[in-house]
N, C-alpha and C. Protein backbone atom coordinates (compact mmCIF):
# COMPACT_ATOMS: atom_id res chain seq x y z
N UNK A 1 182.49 6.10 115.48
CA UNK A 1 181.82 7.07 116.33
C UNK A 1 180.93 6.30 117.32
N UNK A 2 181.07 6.54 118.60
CA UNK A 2 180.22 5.59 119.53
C UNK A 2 178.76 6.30 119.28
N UNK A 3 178.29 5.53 120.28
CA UNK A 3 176.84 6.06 120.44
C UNK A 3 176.33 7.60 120.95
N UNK A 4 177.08 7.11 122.19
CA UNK A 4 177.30 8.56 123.02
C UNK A 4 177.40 9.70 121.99
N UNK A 5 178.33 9.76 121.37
CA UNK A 5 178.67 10.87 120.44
C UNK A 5 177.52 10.89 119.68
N UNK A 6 176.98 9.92 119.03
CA UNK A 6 175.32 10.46 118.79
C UNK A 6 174.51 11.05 118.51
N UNK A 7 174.12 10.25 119.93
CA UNK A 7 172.99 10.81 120.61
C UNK A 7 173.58 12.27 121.01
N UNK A 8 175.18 12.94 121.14
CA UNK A 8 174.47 13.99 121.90
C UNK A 8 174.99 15.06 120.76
N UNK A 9 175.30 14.34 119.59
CA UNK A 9 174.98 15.34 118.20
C UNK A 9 173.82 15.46 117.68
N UNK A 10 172.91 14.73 118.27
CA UNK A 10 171.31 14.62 117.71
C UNK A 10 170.53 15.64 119.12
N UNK A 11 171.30 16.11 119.88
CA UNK A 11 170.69 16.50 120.80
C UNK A 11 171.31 17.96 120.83
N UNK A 12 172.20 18.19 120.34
CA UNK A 12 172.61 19.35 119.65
C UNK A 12 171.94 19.85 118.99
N UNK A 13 171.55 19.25 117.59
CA UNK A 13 171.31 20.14 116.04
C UNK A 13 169.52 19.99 116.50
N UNK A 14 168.76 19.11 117.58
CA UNK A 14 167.58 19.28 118.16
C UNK A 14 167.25 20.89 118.87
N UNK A 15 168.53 20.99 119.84
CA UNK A 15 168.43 22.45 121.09
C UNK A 15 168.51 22.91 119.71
N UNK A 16 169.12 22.98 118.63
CA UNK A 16 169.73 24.09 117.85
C UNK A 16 168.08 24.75 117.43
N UNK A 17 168.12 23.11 116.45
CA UNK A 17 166.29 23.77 115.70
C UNK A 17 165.32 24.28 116.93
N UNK A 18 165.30 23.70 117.91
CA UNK A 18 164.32 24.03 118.92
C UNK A 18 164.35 26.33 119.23
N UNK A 19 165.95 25.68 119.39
CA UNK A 19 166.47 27.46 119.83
C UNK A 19 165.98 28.24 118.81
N UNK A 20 165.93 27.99 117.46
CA UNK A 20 165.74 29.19 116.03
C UNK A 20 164.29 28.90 116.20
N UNK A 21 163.42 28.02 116.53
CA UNK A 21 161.86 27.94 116.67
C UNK A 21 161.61 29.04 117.54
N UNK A 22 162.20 29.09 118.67
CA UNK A 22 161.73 29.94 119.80
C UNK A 22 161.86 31.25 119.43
N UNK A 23 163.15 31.12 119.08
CA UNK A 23 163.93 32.89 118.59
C UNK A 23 162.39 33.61 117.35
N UNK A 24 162.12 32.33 116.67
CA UNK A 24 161.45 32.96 115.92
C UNK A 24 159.82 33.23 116.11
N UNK A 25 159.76 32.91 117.30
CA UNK A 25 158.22 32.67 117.64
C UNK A 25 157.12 31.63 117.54
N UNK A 26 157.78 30.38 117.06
CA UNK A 26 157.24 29.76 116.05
C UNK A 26 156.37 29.05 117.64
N UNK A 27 157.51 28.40 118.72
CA UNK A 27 156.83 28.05 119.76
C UNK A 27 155.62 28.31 120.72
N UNK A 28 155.88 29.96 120.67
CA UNK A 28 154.35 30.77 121.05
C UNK A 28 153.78 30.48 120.62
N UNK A 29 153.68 30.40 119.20
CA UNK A 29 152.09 30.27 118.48
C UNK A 29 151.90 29.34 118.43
N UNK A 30 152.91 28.30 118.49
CA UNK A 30 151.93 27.05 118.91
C UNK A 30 151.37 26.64 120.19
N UNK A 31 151.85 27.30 121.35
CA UNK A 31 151.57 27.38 122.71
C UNK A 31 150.26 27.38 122.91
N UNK A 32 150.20 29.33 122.16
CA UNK A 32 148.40 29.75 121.87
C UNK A 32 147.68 28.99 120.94
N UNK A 33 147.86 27.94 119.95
CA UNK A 33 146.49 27.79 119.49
C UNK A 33 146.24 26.14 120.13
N UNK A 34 147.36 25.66 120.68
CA UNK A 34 146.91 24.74 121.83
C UNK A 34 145.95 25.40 122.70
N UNK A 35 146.38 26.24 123.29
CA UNK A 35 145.34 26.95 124.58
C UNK A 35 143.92 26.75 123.87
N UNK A 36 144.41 27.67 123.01
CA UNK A 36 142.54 27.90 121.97
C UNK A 36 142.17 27.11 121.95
N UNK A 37 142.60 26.01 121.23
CA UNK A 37 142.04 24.99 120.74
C UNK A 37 141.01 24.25 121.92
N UNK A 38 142.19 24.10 123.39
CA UNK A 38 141.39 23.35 124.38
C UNK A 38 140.18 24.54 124.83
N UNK A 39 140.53 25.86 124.99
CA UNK A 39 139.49 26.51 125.17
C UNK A 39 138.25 26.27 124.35
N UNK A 40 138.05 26.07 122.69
CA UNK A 40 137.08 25.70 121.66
C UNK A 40 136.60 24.24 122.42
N UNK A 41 137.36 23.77 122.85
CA UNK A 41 137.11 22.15 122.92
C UNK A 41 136.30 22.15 124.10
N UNK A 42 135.85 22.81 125.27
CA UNK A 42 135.10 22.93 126.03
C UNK A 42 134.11 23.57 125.91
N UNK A 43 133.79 24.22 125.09
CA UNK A 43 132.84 24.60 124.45
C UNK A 43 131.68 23.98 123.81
N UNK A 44 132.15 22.56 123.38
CA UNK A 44 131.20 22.14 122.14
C UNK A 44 130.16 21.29 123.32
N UNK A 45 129.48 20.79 122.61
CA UNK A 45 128.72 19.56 123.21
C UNK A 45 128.89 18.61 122.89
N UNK A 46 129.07 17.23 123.48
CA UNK A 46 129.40 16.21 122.98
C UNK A 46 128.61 15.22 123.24
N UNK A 47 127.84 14.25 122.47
CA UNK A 47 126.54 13.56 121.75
C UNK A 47 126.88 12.90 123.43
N UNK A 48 125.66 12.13 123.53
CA UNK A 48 125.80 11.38 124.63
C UNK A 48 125.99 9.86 123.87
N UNK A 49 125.68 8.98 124.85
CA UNK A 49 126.37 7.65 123.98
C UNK A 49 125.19 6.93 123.08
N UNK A 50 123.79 7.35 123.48
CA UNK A 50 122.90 7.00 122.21
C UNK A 50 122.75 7.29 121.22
N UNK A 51 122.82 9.23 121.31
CA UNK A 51 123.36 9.83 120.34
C UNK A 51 124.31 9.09 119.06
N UNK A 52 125.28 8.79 120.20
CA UNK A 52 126.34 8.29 119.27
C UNK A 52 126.27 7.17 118.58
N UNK A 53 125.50 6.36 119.13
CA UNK A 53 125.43 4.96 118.58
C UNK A 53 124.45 5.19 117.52
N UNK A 54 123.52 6.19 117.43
CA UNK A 54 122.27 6.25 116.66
C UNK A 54 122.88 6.93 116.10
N UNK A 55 123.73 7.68 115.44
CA UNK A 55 124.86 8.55 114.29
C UNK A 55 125.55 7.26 113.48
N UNK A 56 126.27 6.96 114.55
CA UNK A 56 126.95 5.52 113.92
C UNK A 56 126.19 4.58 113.19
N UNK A 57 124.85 3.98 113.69
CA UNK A 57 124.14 3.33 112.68
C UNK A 57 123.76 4.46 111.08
N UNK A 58 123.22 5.26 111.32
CA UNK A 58 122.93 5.93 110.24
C UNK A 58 124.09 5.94 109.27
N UNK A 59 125.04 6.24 109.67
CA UNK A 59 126.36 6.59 108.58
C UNK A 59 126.93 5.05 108.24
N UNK A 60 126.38 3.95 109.02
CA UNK A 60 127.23 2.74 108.28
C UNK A 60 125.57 2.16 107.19
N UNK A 61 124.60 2.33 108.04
CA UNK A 61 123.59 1.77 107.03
C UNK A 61 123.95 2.92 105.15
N UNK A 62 123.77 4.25 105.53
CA UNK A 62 124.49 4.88 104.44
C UNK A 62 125.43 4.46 103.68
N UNK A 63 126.44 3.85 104.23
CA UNK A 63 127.63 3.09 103.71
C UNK A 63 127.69 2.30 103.16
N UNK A 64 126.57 1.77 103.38
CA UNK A 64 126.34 -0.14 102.76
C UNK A 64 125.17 0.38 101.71
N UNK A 65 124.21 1.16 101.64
CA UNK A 65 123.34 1.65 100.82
C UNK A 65 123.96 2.26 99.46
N UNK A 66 125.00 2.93 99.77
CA UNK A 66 125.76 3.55 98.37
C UNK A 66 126.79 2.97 98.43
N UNK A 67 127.45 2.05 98.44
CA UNK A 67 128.19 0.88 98.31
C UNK A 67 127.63 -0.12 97.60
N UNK A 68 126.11 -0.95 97.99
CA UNK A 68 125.67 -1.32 96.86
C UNK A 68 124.70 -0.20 95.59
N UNK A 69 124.50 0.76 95.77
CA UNK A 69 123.90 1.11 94.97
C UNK A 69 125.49 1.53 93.75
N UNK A 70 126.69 1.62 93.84
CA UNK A 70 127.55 1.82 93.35
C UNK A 70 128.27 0.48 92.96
N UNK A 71 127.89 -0.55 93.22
CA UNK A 71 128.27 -1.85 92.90
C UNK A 71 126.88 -2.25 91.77
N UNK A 72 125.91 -1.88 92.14
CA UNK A 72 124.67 -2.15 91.00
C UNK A 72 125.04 -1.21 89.18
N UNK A 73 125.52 0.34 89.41
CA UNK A 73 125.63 0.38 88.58
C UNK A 73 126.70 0.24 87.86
N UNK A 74 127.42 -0.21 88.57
CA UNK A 74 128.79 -0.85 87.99
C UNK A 74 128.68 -1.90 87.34
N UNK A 75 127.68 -3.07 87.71
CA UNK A 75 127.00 -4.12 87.11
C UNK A 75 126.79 -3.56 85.39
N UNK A 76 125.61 -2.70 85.58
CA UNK A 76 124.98 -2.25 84.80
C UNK A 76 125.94 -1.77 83.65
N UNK A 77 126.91 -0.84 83.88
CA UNK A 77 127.64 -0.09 83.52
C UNK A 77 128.71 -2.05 82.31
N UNK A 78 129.15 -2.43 83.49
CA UNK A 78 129.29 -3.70 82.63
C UNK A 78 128.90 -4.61 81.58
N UNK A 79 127.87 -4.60 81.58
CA UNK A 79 127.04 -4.93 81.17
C UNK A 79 126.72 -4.62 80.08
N UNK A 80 126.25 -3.20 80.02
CA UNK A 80 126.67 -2.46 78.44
C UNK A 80 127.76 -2.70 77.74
N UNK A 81 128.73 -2.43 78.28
CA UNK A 81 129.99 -2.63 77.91
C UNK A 81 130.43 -3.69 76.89
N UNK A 82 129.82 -4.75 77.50
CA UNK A 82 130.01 -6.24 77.03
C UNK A 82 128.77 -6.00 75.93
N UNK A 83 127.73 -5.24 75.81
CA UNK A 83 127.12 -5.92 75.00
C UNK A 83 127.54 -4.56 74.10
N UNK A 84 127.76 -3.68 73.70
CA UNK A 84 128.88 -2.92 72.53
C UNK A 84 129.67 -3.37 72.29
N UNK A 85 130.64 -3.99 73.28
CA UNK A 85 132.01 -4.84 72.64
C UNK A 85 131.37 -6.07 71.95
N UNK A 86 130.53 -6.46 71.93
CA UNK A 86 130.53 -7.52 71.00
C UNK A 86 129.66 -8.68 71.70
């Protein structure tokens, strides 16, 4: 089977699914909640860039704060462990 033949059996059973999407509505509704969506999306406010950078520090210092505080009691947690086992 060459290529040609294919590609334009893959471009077939594509129109096909595409055609039963449409028939069934499935394409509208995704049409509309694109629309929406960009309509919601102009809506919001979006941080300015200090904002952002001052979010970003907070959530990585957070990150590293319960990262080690979850590495400490893991220590701990070890620790016991070893001294019940023996």
């Amino acid at each position: 089977m060459s290529e040609l033949t294919k590609t334009l059996i893959w471009l077939a059973v594509l129109g096909a699914v595409f055609g039963v999407l449409w028939y069934l509505g499935y394409i509208a509704r995704l049409a509309t909640y694109i629309r929406e969506t960009r309509e919601e999306l102009r809506k919001c406010t979006w941080p300015t860039w200090d904002e952002l950078k001052g979010s970003t520090l907070v959530v990585a210092v957070a990150t590293l704060l319960l990262g080690l505080f979850t590495a400490a009691v893991d220590f701990v947690f070890a620790l016991f462990a070893r001294h019940i086992m023996g």
